[in-house]
N, C-alpha and C. Protein backbone atom coordinates (compact mmCIF):
# COMPACT_ATOMS: atom_id res chain seq x y z
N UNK A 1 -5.77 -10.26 33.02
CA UNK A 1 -6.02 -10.09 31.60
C UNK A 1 -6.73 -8.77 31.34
N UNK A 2 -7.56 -8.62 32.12
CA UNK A 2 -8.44 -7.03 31.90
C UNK A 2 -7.61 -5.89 31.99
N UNK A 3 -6.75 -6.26 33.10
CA UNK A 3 -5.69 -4.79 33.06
C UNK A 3 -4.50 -4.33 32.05
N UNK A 4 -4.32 -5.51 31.19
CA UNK A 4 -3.38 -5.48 29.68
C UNK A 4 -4.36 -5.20 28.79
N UNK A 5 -5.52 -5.22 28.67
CA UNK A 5 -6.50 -5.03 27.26
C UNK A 5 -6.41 -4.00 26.40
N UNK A 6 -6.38 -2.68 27.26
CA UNK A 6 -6.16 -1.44 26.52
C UNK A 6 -4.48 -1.48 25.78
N UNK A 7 -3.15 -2.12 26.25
CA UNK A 7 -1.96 -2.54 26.04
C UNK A 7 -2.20 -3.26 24.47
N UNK A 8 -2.99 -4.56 24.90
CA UNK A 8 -3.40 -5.40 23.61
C UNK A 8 -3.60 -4.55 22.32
N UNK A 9 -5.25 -3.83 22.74
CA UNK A 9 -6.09 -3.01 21.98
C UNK A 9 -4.60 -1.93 21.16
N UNK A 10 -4.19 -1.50 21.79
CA UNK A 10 -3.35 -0.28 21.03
C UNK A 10 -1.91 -1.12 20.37
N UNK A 11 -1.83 -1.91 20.35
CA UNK A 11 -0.67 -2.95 20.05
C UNK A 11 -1.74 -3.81 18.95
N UNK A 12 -2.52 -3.54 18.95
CA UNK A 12 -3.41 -4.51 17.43
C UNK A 12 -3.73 -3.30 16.54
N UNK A 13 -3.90 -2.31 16.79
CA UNK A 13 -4.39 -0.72 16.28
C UNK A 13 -3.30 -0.22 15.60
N UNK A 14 -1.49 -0.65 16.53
CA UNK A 14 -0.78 0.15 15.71
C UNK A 14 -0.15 -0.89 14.73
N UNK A 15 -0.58 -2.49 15.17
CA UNK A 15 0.04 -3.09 13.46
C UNK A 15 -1.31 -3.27 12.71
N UNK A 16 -2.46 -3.14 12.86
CA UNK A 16 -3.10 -2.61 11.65
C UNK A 16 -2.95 -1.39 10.69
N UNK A 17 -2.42 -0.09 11.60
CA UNK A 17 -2.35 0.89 11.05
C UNK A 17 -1.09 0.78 10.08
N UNK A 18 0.06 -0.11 9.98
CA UNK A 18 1.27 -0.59 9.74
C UNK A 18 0.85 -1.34 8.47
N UNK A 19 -0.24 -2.07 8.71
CA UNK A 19 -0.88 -3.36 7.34
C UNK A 19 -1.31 -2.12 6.69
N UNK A 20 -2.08 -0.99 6.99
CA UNK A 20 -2.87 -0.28 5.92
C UNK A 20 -1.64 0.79 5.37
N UNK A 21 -0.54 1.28 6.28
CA UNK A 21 -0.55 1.56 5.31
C UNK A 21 0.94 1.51 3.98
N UNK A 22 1.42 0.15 4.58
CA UNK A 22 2.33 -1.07 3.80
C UNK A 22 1.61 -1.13 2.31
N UNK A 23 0.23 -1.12 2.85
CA UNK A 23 -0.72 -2.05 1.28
C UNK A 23 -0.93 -1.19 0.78
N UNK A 24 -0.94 0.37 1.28
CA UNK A 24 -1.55 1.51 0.82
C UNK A 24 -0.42 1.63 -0.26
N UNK A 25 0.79 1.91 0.31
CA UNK A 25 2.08 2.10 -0.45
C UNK A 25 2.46 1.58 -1.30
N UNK A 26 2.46 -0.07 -1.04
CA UNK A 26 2.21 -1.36 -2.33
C UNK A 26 1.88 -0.86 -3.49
N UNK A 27 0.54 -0.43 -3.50
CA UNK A 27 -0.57 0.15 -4.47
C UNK A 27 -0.22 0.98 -4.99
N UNK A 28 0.23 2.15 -4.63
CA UNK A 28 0.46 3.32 -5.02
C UNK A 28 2.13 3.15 -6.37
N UNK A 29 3.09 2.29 -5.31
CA UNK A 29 3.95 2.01 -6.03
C UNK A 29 3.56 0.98 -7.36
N UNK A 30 2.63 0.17 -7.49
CA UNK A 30 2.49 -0.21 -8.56
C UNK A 30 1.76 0.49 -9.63
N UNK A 31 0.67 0.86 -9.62
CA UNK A 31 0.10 2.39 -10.31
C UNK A 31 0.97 3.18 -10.89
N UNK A 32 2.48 3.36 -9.64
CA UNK A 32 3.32 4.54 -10.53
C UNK A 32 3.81 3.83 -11.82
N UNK A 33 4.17 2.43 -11.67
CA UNK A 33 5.35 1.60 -12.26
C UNK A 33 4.02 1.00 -13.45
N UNK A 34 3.10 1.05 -13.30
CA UNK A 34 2.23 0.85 -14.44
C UNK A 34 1.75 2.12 -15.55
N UNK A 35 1.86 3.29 -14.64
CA UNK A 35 1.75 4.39 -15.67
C UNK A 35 3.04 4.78 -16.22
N UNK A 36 4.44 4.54 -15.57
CA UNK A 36 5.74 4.59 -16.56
C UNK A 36 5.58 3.55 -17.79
N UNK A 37 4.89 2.24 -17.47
CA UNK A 37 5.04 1.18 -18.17
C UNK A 37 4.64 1.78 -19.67
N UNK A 38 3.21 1.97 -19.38
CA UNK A 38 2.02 2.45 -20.81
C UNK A 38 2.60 3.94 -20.96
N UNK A 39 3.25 5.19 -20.21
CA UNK A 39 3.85 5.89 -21.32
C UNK A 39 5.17 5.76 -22.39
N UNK A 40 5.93 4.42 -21.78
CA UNK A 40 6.95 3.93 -22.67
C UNK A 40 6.42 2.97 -24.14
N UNK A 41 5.55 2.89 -23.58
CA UNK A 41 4.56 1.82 -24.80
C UNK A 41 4.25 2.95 -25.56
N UNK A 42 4.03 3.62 -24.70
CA UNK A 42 2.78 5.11 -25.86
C UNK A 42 3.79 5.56 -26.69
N UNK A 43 4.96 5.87 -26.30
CA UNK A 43 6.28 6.09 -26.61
C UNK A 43 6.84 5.40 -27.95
N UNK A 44 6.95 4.14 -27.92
CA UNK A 44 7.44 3.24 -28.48
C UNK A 44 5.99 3.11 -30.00
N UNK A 45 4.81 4.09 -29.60
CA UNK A 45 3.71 3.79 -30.44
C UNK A 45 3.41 2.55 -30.17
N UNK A 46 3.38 1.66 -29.34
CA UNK A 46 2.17 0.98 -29.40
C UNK A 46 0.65 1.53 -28.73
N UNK A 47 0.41 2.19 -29.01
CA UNK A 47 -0.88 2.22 -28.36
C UNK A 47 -1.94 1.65 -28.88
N UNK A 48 -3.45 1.66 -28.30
CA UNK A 48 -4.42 1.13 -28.96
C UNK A 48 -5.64 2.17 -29.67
C-alpha cells in the first residue's frame, strides 16, 4: 500500500483539479447566460 500512495495521491489531485475546474466553468457559463438574460430584459425595457 505505501508504494501506490504517491499513484493514489496524484490520481485524487488530478480529479480534484477536474471537479474545480468543471464547477469553475459551470459558473462562468451561467453568469454569461444571466448577463444575456438582463440585457434582453433591459432591451425589452423592463428594467428596474
Amino acid at each position: 500500500m505505501r508504494a501506490d500512495f504517491p499513484v493514489f495521491r496524484r490520481l485524487w489531485a488530478r480529479r480534484g483539479g477536474w471537479l474545480v475546474l468543471l464547477w469553475t466553468g459551470s459558473v462562468l457559463a451561467l453568469a454569461i447566460v444571466a448577463t444575456i438574460f438582463r440585457m434582453l430584459l433591459s432591451f425589452a425595457g423592463m428594467t428596474t
